[in-house]
Protein backbone atom coordinates (compact mmCIF):
# COMPACT_ATOMS: atom_id res chain seq x y z
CA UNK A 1 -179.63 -24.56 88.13
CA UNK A 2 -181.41 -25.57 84.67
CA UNK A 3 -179.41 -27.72 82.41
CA UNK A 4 -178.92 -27.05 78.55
CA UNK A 5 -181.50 -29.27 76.80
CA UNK A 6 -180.37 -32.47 74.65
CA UNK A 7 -181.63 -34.62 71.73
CA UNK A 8 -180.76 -38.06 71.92
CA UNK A 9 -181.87 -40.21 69.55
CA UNK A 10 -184.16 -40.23 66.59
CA UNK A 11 -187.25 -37.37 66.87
CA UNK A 12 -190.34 -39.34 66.16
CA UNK A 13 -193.04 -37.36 67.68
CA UNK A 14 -194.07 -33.78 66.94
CA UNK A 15 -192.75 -33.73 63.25
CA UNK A 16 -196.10 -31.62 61.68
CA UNK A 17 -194.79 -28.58 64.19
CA UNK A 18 -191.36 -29.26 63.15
CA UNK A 19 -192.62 -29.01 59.75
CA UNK A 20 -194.49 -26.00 59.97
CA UNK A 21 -191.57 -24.22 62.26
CA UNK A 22 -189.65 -25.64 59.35
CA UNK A 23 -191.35 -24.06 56.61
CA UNK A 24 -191.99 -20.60 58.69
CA UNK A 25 -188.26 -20.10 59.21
CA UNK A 26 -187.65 -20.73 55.59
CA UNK A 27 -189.90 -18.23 54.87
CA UNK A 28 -188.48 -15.60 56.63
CA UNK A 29 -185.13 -15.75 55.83
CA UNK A 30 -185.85 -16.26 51.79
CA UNK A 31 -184.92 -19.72 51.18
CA UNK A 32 -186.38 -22.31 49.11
CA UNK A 33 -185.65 -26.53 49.36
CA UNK A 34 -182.54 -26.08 47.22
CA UNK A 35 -181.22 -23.65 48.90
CA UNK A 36 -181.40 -25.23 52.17
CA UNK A 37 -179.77 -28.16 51.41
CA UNK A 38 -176.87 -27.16 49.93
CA UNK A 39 -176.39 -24.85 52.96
CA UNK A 40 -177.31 -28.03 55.03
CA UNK A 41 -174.43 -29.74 53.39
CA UNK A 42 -171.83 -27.17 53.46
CA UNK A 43 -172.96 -27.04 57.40
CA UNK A 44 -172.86 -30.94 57.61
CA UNK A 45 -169.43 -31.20 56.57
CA UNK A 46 -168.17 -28.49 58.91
CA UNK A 47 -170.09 -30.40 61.91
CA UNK A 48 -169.00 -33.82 61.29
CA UNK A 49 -165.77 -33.77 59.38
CA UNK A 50 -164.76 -37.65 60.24
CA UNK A 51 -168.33 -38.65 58.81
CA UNK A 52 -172.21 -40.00 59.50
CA UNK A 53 -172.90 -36.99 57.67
CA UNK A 54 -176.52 -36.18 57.74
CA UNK A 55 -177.68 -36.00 53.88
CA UNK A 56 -180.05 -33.05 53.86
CA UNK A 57 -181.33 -33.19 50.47
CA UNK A 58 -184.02 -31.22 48.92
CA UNK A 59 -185.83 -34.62 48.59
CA UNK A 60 -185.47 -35.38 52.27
CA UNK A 61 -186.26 -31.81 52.72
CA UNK A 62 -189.66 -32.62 51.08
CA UNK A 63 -190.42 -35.43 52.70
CA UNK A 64 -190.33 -33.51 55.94
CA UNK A 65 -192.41 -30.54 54.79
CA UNK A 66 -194.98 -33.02 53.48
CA UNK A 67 -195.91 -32.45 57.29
CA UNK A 68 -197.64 -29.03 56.61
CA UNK A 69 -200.20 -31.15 55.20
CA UNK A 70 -203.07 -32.58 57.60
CA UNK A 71 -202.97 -35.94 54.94
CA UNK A 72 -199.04 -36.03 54.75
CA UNK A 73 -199.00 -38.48 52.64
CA UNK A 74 -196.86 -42.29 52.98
CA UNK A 75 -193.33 -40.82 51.40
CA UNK A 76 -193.21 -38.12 54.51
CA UNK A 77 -190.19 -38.19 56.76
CA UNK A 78 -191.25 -40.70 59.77
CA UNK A 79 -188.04 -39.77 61.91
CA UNK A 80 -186.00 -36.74 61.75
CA UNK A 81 -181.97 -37.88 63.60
CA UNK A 82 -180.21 -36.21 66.13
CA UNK A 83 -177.92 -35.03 63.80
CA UNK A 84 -180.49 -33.38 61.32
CA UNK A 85 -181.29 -31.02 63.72
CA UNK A 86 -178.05 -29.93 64.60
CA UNK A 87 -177.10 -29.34 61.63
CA UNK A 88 -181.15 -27.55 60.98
CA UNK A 89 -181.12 -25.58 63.85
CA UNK A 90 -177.76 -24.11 62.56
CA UNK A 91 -178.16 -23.37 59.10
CA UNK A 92 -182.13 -21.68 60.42
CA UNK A 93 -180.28 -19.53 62.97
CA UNK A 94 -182.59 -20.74 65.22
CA UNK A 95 -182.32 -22.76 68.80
CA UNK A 96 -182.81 -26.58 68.38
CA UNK A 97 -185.72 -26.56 71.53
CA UNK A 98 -187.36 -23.84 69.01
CA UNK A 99 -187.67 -25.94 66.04
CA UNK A 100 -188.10 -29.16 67.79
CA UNK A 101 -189.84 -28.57 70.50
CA UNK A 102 -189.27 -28.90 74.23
CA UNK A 103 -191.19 -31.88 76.13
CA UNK A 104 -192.90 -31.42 79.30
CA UNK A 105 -189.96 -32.87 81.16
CA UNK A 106 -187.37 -31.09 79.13
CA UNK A 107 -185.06 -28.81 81.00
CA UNK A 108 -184.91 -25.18 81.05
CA UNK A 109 -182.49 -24.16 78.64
CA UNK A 110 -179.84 -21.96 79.97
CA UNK A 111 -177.59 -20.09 78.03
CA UNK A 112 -173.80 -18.73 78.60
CA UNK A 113 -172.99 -16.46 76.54
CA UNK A 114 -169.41 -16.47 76.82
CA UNK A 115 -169.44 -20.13 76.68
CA UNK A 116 -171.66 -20.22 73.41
CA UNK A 117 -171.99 -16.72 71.79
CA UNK A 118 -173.95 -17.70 68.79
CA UNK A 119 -176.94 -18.58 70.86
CA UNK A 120 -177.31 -14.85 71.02
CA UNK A 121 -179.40 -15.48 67.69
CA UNK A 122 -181.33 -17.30 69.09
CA UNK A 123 -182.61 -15.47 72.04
CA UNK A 124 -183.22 -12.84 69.68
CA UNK A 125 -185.57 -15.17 67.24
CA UNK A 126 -187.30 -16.54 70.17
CA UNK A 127 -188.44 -12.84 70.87
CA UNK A 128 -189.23 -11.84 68.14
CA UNK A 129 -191.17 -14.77 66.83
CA UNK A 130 -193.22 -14.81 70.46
CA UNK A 131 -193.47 -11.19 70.79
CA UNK A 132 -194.67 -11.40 67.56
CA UNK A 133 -197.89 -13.42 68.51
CA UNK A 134 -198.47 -12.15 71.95
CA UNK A 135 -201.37 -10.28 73.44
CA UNK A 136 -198.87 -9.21 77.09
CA UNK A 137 -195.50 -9.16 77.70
CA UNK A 138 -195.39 -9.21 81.55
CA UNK A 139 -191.52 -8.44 83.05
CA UNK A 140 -190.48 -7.90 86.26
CA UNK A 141 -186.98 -6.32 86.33
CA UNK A 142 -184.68 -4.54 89.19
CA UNK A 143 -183.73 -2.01 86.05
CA UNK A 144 -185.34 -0.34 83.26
CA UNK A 145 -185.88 -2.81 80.38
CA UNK A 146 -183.07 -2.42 77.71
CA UNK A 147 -185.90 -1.54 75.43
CA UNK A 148 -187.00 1.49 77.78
CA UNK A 149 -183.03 2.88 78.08
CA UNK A 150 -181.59 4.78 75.72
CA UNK A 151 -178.69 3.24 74.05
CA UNK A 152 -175.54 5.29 76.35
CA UNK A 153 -177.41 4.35 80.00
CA UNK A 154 -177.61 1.08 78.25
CA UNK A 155 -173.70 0.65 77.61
CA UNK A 156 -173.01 2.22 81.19
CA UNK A 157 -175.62 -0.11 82.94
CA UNK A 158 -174.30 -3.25 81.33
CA UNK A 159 -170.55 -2.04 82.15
CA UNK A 160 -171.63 -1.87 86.34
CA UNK A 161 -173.81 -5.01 86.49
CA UNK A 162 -171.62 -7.37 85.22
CA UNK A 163 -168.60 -7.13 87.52
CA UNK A 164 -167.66 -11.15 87.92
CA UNK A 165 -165.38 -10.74 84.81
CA UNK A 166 -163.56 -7.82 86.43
CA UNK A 167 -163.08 -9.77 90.09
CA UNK A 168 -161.45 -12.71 87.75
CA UNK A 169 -159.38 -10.04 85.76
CA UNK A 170 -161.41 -11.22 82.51
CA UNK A 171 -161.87 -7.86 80.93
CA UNK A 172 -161.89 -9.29 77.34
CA UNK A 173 -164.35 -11.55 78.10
CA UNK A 174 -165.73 -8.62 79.63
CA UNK A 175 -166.06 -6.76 77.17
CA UNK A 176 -167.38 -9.58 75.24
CA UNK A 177 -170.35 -10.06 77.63
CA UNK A 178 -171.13 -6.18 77.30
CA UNK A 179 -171.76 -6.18 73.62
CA UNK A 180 -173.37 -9.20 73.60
CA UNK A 181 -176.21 -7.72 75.47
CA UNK A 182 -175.74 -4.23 73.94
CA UNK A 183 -177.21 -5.80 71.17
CA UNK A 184 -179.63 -7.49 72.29
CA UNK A 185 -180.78 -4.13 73.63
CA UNK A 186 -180.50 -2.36 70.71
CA UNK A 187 -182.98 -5.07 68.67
CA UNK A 188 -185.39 -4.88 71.17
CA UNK A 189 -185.16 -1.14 71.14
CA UNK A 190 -185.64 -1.12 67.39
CA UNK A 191 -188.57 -3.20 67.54
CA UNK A 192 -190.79 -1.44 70.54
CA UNK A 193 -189.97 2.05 68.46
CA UNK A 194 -190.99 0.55 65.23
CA UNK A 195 -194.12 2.17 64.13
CA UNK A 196 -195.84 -0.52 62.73
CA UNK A 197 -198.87 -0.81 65.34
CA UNK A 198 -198.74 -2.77 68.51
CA UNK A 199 -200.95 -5.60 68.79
CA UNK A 200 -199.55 -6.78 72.59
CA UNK A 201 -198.98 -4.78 75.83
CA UNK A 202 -195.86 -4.33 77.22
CA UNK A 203 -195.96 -4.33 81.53
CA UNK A 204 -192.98 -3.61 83.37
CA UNK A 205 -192.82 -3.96 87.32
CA UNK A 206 -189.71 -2.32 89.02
CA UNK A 207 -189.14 -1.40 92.89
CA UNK A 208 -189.74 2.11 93.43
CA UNK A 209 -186.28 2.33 95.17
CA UNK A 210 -184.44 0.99 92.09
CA UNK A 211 -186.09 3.68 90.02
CA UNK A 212 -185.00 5.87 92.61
CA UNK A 213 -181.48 4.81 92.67
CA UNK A 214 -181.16 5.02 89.26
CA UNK A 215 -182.58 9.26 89.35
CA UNK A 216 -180.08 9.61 92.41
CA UNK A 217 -176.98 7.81 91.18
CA UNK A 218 -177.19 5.04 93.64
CA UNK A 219 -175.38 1.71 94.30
CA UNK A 220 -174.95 0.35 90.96
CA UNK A 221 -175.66 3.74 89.01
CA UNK A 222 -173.16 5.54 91.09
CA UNK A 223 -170.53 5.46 88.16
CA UNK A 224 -172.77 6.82 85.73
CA UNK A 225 -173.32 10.16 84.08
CA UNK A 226 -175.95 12.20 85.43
CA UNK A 227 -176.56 13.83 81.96
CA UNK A 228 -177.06 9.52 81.29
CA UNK A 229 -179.57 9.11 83.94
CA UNK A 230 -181.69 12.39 82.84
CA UNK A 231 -181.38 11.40 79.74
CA UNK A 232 -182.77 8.08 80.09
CA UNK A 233 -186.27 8.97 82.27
CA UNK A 234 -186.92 11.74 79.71
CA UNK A 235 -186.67 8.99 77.31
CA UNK A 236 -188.74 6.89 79.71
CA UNK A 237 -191.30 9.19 80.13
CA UNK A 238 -192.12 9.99 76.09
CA UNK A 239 -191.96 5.97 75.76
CA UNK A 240 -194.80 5.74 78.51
CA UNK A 241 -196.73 8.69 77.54
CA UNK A 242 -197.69 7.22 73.87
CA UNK A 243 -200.30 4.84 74.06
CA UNK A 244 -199.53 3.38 70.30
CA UNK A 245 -196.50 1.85 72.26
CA UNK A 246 -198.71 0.01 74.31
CA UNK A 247 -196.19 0.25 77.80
CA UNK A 248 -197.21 0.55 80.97
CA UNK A 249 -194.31 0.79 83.91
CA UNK A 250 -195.83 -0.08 87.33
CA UNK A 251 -194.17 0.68 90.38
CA UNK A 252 -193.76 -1.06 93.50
CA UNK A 253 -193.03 0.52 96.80
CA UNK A 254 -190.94 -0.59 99.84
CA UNK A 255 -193.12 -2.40 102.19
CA UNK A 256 -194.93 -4.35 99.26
CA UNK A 257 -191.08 -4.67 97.52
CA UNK A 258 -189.75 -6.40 100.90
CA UNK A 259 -192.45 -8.80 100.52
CA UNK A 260 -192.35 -10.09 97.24
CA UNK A 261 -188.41 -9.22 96.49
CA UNK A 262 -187.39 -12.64 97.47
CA UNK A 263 -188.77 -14.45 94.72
CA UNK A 264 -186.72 -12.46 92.14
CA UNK A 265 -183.44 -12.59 94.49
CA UNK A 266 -181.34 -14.50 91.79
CA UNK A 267 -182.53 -12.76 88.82
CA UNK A 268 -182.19 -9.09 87.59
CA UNK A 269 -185.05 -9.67 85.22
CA UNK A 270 -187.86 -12.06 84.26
CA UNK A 271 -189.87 -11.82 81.50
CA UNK A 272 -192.89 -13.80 79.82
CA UNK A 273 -194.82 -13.87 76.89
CA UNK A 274 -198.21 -14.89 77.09
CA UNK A 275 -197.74 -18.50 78.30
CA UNK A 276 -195.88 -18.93 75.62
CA UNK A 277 -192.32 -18.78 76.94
CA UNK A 278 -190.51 -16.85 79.82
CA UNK A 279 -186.80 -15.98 80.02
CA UNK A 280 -184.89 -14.59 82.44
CA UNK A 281 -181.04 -13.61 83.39
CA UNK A 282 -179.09 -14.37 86.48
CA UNK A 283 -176.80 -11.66 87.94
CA UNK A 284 -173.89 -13.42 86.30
CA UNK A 285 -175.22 -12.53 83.15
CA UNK A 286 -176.21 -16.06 82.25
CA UNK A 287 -179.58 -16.58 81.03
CA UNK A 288 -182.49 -19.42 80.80
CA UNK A 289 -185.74 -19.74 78.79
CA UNK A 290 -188.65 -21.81 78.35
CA UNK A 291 -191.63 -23.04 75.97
CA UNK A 292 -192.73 -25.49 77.53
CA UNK A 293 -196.45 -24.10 79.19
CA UNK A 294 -195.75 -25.57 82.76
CA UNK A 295 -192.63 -23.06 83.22
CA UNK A 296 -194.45 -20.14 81.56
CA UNK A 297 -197.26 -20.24 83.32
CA UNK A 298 -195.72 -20.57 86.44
CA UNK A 299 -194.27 -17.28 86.11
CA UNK A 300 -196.65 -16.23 84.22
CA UNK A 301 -199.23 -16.52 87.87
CA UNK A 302 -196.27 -14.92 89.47
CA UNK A 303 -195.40 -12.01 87.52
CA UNK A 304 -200.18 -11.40 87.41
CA UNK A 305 -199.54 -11.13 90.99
CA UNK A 306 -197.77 -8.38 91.08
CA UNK A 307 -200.02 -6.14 89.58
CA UNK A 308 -202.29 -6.12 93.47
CA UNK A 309 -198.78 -4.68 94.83
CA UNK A 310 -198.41 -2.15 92.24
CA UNK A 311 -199.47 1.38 90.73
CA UNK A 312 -199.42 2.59 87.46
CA UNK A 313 -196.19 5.03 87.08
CA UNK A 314 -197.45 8.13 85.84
CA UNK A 315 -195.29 10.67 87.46
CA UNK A 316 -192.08 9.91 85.71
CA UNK A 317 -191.19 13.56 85.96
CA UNK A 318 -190.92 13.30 90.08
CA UNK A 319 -187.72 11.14 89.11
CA UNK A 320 -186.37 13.30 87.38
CA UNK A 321 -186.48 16.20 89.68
CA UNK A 322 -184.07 13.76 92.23
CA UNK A 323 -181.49 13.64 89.76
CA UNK A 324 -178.03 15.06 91.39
């Protein structure tokens, strides 16, 4: 099982991306050098209350911006500490493997959200920001994508797949673990329905049998409404019937499913962006990403593969009609 990535350390290497990761972030959420630091102080002192307290000053900020600049100049930051991007990577919103890169080496990240419920920002930056810049988003998943469901199947689903809280009587945490990635859901919802045009294609691989589990009230769905389910393929089948969403849903039948199924056998989905970075979540509802290109494109081959054992969905309708 992947291990959260570490810093240890000064970060020597890499600072013009930092810089320019640095600057982009700034940009988007409307702050200038100033502003940073004296939100990188208030931060500092909250982080490291018995001292060593980084000193992010607007100087220092400079100095590491200076970066942006093919001919950086000799005043530029030469080393950025461990603790600078702590406290960075906190005051940005943003994941510390994001802004700092991850190494070739570097573990996967893997996140538990009940564990560390802020990283839920993250996940959502790191979508958005490679969504953002991708030509195909390739997912294989044993449901609908969150972004395909509409937002009550969504609730319901989350409620029946994650049943280890209920086995240890943890129904806060529970609870917790549903909204988490109700809204998750309900940002990536947002942002395939936003009408700005589409620049990337969206492929989805399910099992034909899940999809028909789902229209039947099956296994996992069995608890859910049926006027949920029918609901949610009508839904599913505007979504794929507009091209200016750029989705396609491929199917995969049984004999092709048994073949392949075991390489997705501890995940309920898997999802990458270009070769860019791939996520996925385990059944427990913990999750794990990746930028670094040798984990991407690994999946990246694996999830390309699937399109020889798959069709093109265009019949959502006969799903529909198997609804009970």
């Amino acid at each position: 099982m992947p291990k959260p990535s570490r810093f240890s350390g000064d970060l020597k290497s890499g600072i013009p991306q930092v810089a320019r990761r640095l600057r982009k972030r700034m940009n988007e959420l409307g702050l200038n050098q100033t502003e940073l630091a004296a939100r990188c102080d208030r931060v500092a002192q909250d982080m490291f209350p018995d001292g060593e307290q980084p000193q992010i000053s607007r100087e220092r900020i400079a100095r590491i911006l200076m970066h942006c600049k093919a001919c950086p100049g000799k005043s530029a930051a030469r080393v950025i500490s461990h603790q600078e991007a702590r406290v960075l990577s906190v005051v940005l919103q943003v994941s510390p493997e994001w802004l700092f890169g991850q190494e070739e080496a570097r573990d996967l990240v893997l996140w538990d959200p009940l564990v560390d419920p802020k990283r839920a920002k993250h996940i959502l930056h790191l979508i958005t920001e490679h969504e953002d810049k991708a030509s195909e988003i390739l997912v294989w998943a044993e449901s609908l994508m969150c972004s395909l469901q509409t937002p009550d199947f969504m609730h319901e689903h989350h409620e029946a797949i994650f049943t280890t809280p209920d086995v240890l009587g943890a129904h806060d945490e529970k609870r917790k673990l549903v909204q988490m990635y109700d809204n998750l859901g309900n940002d990536q919802r947002k942002r395939l329905l936003d009408p700005k045009p589409k620049h990337r294609k969206l492929v989805q691989f399910i099992f034909e049998s899940d999809l028909e589990k789902l229209a039947r009230g099956k296994a996992k769905y069995a608890g859910m409404r049926t006027q949920v389910r029918k609901a949610c393929l009508e839904n599913l089948d505007r979504i794929v019937s507009e091209p200016s969403l750029g989705v396609e849903l491929r199917t995969i039948n049984d004999e092709d499913a048994a073949r392949v199924s075991g390489v997705f056998r501890d995940y309920d989905w898997v999802g990458v962006f270009d070769s860019s970075l791939v996520l996925w979540r385990y059944h427990s509802g913990r999750s794990a990403w990746s930028e670094t290109p040798a984990h991407a494109n690994k999946w990246r081959r694996t999830l390309s593969d699937l399109r020889v054992v798959s069709s093109p969905e265009r019949d959502i309708l006969r799903f529909i009609r198997m609804i009970t």
